[in-house]
C-alpha atoms as a PDB file:
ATOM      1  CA  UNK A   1     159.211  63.348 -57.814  1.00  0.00           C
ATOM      2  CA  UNK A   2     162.366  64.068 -56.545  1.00  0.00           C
ATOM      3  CA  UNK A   3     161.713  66.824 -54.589  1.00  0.00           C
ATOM      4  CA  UNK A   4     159.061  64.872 -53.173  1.00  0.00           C
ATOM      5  CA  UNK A   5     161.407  62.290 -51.811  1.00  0.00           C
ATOM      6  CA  UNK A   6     163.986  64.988 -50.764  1.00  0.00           C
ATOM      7  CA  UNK A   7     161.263  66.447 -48.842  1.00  0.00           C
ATOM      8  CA  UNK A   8     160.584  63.148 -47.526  1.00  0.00           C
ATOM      9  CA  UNK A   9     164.003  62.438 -46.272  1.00  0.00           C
ATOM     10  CA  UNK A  10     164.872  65.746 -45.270  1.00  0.00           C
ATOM     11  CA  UNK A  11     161.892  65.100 -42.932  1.00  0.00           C
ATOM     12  CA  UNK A  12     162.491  61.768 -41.466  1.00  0.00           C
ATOM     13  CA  UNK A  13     166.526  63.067 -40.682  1.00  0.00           C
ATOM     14  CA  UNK A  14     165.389  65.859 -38.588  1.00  0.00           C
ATOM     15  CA  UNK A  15     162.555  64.393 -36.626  1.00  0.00           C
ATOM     16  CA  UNK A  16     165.364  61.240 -36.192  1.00  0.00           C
ATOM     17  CA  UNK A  17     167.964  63.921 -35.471  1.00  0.00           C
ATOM     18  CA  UNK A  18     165.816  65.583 -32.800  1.00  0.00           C
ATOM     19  CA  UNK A  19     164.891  62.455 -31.296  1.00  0.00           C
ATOM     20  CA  UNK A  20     168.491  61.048 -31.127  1.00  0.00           C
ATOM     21  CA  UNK A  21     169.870  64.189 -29.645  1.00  0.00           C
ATOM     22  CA  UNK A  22     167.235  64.416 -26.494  1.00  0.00           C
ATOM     23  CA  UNK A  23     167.454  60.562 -25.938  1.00  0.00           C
ATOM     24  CA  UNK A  24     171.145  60.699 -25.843  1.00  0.00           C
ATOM     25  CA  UNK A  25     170.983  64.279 -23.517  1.00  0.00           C
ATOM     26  CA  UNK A  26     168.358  62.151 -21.196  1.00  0.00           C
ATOM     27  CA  UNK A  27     170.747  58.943 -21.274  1.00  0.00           C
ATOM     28  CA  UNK A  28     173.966  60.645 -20.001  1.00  0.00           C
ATOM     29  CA  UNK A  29     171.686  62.580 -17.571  1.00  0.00           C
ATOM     30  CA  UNK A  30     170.658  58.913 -15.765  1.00  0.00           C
ATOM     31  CA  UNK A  31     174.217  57.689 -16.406  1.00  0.00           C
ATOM     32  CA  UNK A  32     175.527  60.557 -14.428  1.00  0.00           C
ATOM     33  CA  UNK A  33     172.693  60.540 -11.588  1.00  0.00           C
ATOM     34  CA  UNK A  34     172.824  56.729 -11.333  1.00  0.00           C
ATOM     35  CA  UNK A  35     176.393  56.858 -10.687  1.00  0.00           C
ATOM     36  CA  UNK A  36     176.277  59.819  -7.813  1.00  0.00           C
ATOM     37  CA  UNK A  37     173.337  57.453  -6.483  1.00  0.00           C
ATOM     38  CA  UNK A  38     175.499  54.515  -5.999  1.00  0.00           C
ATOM     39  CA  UNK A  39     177.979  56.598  -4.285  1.00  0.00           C
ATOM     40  CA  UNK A  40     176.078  57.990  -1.928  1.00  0.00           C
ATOM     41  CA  UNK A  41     173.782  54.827  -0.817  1.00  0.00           C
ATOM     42  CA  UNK A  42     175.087  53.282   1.778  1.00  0.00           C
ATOM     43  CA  UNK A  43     175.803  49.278   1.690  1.00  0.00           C
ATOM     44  CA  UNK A  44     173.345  48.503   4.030  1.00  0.00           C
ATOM     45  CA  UNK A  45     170.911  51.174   3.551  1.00  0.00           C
ATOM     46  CA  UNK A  46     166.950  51.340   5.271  1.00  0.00           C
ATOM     47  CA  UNK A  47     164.469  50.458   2.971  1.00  0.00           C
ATOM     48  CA  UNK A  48     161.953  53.044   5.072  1.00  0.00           C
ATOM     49  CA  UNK A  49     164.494  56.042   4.250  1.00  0.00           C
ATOM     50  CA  UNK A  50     164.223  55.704   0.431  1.00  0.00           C
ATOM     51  CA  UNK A  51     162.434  58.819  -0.226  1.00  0.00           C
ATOM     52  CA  UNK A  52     165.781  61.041   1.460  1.00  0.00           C
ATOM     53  CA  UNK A  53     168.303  58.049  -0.812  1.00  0.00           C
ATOM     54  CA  UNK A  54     166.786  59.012  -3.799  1.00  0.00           C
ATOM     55  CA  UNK A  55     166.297  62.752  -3.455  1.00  0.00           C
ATOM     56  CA  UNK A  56     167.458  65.087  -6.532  1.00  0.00           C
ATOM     57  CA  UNK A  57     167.936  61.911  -8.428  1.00  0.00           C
ATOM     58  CA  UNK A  58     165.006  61.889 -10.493  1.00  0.00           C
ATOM     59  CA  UNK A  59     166.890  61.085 -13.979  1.00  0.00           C
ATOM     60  CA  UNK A  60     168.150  58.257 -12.711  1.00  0.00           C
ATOM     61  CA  UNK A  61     166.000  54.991 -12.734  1.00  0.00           C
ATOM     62  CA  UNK A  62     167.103  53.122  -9.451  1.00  0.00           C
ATOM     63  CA  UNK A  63     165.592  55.537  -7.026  1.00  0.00           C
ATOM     64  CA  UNK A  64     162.262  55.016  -8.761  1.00  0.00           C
ATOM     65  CA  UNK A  65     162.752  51.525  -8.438  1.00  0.00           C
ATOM     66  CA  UNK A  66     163.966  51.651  -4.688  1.00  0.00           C
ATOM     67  CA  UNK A  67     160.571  53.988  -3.723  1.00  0.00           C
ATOM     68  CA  UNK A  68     158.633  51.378  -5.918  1.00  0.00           C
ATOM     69  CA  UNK A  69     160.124  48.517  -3.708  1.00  0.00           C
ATOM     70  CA  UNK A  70     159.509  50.830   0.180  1.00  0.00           C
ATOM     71  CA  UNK A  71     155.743  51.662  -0.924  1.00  0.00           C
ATOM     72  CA  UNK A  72     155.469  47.591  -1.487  1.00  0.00           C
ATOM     73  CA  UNK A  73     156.949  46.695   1.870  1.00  0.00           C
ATOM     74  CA  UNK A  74     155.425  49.381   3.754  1.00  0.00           C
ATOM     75  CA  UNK A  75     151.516  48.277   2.739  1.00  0.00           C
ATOM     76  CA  UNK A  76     152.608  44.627   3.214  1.00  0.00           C
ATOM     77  CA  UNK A  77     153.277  45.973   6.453  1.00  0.00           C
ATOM     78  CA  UNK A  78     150.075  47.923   7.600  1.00  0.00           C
ATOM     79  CA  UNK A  79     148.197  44.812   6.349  1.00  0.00           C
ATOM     80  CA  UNK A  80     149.812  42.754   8.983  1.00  0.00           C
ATOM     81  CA  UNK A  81     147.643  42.485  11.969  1.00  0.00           C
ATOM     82  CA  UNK A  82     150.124  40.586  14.220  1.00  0.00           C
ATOM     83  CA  UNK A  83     153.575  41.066  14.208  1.00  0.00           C
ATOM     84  CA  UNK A  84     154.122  37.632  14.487  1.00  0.00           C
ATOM     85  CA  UNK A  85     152.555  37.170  10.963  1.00  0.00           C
ATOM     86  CA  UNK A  86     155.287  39.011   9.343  1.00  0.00           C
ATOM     87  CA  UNK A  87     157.136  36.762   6.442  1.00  0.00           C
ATOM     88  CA  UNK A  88     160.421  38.870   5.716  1.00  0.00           C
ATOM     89  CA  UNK A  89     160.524  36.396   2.478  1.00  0.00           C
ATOM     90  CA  UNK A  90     156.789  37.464   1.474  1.00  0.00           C
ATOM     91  CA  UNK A  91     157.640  40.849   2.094  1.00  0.00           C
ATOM     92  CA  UNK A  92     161.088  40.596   0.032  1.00  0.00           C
ATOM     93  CA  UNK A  93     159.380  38.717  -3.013  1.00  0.00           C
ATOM     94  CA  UNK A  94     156.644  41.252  -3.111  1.00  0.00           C
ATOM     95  CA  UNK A  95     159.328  44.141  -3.163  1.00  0.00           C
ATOM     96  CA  UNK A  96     160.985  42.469  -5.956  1.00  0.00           C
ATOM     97  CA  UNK A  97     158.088  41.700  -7.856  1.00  0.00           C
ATOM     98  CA  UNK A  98     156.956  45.686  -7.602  1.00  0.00           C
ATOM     99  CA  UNK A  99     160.301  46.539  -8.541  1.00  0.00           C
ATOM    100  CA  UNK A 100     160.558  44.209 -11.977  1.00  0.00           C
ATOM    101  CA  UNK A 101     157.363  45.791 -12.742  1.00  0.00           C
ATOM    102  CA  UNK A 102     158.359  49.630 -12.355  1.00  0.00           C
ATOM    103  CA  UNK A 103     161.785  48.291 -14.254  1.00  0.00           C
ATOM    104  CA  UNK A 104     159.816  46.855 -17.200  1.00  0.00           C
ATOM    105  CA  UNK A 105     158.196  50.544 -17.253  1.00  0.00           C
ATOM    106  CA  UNK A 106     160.871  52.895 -17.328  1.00  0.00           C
ATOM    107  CA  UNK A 107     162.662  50.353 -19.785  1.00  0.00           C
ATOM    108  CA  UNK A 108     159.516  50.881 -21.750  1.00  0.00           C
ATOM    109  CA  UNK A 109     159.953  54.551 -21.542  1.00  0.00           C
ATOM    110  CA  UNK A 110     163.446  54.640 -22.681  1.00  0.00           C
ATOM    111  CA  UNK A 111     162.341  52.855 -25.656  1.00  0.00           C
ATOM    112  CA  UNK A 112     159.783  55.561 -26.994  1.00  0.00           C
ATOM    113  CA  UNK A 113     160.628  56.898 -30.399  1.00  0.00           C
ATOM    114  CA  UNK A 114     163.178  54.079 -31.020  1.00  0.00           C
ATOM    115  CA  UNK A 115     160.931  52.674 -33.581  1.00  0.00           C
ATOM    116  CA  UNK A 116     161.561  56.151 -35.688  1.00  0.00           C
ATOM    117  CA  UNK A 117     164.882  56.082 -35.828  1.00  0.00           C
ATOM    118  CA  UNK A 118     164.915  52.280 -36.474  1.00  0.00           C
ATOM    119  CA  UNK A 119     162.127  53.531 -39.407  1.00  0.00           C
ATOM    120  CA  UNK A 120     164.410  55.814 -40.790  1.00  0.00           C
ATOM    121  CA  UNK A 121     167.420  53.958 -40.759  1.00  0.00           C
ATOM    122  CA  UNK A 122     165.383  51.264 -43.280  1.00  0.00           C
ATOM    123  CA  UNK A 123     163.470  53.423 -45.125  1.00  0.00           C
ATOM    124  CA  UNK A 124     165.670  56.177 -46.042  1.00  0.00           C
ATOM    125  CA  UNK A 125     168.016  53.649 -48.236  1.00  0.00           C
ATOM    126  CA  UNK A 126     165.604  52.312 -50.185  1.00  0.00           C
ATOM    127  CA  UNK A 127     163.920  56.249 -50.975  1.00  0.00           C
ATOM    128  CA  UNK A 128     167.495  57.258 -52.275  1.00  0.00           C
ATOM    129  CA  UNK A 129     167.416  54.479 -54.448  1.00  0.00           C
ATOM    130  CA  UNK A 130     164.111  55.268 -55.604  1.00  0.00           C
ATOM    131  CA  UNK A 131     164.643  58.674 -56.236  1.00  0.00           C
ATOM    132  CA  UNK A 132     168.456  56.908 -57.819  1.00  0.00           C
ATOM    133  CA  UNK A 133     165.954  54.860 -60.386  1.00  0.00           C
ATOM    134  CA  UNK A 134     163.873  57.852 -61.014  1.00  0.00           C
ATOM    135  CA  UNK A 135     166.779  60.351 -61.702  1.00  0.00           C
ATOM    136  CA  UNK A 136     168.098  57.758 -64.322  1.00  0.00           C
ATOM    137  CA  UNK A 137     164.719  56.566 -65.905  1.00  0.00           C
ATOM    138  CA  UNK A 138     164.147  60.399 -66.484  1.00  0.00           C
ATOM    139  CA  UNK A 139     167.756  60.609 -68.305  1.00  0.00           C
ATOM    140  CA  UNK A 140     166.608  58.161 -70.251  1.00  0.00           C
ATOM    141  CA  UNK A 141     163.726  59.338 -71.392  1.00  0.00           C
ATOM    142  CA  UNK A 142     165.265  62.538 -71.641  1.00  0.00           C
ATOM    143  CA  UNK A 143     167.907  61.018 -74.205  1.00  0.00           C
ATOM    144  CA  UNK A 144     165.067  58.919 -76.352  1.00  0.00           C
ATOM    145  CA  UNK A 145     163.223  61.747 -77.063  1.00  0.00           C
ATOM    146  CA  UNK A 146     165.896  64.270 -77.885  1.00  0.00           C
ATOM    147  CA  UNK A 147     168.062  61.357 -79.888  1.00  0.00           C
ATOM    148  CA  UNK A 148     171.278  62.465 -77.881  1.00  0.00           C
ATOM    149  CA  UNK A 149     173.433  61.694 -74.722  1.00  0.00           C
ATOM    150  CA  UNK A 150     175.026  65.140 -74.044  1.00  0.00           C
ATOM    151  CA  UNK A 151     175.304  66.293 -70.660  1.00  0.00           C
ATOM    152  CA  UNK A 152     172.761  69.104 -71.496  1.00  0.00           C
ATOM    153  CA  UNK A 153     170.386  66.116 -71.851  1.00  0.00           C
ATOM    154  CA  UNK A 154     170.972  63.594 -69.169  1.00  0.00           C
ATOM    155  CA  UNK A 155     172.647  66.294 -66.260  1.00  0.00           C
ATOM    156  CA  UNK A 156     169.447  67.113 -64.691  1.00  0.00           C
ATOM    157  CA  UNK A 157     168.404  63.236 -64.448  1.00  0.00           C
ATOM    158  CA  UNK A 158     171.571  62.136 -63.222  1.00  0.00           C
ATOM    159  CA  UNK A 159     171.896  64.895 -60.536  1.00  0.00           C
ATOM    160  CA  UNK A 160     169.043  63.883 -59.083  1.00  0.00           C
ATOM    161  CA  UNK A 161     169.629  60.227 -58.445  1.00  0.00           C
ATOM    162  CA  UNK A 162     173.000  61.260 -57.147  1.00  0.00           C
ATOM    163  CA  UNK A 163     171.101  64.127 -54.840  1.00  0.00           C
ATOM    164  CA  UNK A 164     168.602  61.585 -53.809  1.00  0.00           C
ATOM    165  CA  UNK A 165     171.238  59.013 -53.149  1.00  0.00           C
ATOM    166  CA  UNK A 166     173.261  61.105 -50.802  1.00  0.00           C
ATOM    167  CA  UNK A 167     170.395  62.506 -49.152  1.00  0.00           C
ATOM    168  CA  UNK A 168     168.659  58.640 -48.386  1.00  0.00           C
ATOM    169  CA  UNK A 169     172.208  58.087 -46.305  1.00  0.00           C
ATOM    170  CA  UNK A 170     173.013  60.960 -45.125  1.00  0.00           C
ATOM    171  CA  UNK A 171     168.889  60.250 -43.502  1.00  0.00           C
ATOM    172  CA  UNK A 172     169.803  56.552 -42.956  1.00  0.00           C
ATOM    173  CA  UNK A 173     173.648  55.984 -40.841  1.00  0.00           C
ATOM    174  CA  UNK A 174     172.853  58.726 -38.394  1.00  0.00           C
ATOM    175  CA  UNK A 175     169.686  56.951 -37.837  1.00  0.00           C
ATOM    176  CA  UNK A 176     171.444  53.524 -37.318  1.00  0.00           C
ATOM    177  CA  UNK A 177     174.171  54.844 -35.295  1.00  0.00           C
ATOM    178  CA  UNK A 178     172.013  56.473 -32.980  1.00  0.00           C
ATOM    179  CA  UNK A 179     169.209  53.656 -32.855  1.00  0.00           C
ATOM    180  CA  UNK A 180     172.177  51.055 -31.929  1.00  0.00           C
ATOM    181  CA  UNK A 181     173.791  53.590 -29.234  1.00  0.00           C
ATOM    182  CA  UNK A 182     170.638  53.705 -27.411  1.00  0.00           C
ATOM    183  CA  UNK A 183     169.818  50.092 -27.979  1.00  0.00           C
ATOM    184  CA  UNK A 184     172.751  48.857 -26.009  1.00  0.00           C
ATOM    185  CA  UNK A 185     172.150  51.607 -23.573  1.00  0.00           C
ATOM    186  CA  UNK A 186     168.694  50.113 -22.626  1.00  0.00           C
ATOM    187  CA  UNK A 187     169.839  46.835 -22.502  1.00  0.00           C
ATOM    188  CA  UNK A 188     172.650  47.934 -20.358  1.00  0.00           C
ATOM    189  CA  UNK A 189     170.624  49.754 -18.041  1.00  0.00           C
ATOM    190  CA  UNK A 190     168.399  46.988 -18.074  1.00  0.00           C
ATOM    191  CA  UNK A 191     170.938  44.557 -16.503  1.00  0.00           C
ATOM    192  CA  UNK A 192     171.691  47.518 -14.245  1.00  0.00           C
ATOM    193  CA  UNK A 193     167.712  47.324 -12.709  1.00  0.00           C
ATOM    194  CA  UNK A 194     168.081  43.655 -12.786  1.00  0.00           C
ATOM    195  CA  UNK A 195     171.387  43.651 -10.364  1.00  0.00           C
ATOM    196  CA  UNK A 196     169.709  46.339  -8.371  1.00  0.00           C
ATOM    197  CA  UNK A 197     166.350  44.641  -8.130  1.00  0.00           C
ATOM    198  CA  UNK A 198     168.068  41.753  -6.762  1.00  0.00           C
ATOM    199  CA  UNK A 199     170.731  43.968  -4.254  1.00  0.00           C
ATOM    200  CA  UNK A 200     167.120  45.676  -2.505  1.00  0.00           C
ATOM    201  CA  UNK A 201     165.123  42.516  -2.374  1.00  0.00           C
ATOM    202  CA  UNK A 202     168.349  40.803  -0.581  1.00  0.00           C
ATOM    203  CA  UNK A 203     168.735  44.475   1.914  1.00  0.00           C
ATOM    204  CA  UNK A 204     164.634  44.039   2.209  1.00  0.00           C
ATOM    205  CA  UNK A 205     164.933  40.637   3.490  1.00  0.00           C
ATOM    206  CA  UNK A 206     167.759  41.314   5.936  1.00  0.00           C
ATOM    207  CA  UNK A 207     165.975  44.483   7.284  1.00  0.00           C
ATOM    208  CA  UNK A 208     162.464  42.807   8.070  1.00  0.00           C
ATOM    209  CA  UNK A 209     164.280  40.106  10.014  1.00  0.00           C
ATOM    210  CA  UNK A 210     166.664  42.509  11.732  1.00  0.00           C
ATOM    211  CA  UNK A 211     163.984  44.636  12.803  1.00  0.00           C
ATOM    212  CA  UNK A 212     161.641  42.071  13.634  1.00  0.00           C
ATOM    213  CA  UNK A 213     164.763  40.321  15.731  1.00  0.00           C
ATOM    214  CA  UNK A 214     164.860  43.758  17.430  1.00  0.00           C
ATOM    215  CA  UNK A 215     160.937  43.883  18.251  1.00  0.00           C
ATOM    216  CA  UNK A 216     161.061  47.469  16.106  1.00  0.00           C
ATOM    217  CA  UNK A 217     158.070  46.321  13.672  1.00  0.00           C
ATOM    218  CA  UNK A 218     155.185  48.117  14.851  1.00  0.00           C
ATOM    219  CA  UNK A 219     151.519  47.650  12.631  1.00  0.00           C
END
């Protein structure tokens, strides 16, 4: 039984291990595109040129968002038939509302797998304790039926809880440090979308009306 629940644990640690390692690699890779993306878009930057602002930043999440929010304004456009027709706040809501939606994806996305490591970090405490239990039930028994309480008798048992024991936490913190790492990276990068969301829906807005001011909107 023992080795059953070593195997167990010894399972549950790596697959958590390999997850935590390439959601951490593919976190820092966004952190350190979306920040080289903020640098290099400009303030008041086109909402038709998104495609060139968000080349070779494909880690990152904005871009997807921005190319989300130009493919939204740019079929609100062609269904225009007069030019005169065009509602810059229409235009700008639908943007947003494209963008929330592609947000709510790629937040979904960085959650994958998060319920493992949330898994292990519950369940691997409570199969050290149950291979703890067995270890000392079967010292024990070892003791009743042999009538003493040498070491000879009761090592076995009680190196096994102990084994078990360590092995259900040494499963179980990296887990929970990992699972609460990433955590408050999503919901960071979540309030990250949400500020950008809100910064392209307010440049949409501005363009549509600059550009229709200009008599540059052609359907």
């Amino acid at each position: 039984m023992a080795k059953v629940v070593l195997l167990i644990l010894t399972g549950l640690s790596a697959i958590s291990w390999a997850i935590a390692i390439s959601k951490v690699k593919a976190v820092r890779r966004s952190d350190e595109q979306t920040r080289r993306f903020l640098k290099t878009l400009p303030r008041d930057f086109s909402i038709f040129e998104a495609g060139r602002h968000g080349k070779g930043f494909g880690a990152s999440n904005l871009p997807h968002l921005l190319l989300e929010a130009a493919t939204s304004v740019e079929k609100d456009l062609a269904s225009v038939k007069n030019v005169r027709a065009v509602d810059p706040k229409r235009i700008a809501e639908s943007a947003r509302k494209a963008m929330e939606r592609k947000a709510l994806e790629r937040l979904d996305m960085m959650e994958t797998n998060l319920i493992v490591l949330a898994t292990t970090a519950s369940v691997s405490p409570f199969l050290g304790l149950f291979g703890t239990v067995w270890g000392v039930m079967k010292s024990f028994l070892s003791m009743g039926q042999v009538g003493s309480a040498s070491l000879a008798v009761v090592g076995s048992g009680v190196a096994e809880a102990l084994i078990t024991t360590v092995f259900g936490l040494g499963a179980a913190i990296p887990a929970v440090v990992a699972y609460n790492y990433l955590v408050n990276k999503t919901r960071k990068e979540g309030s990250r979308m949400e500020s950008f969301v809100s910064r392209v829906t307010e440049n949409v807005e501005k363009e549509i009306v600059r550009e229709l001011d200009s008599s540059k909107v052609t359907i």
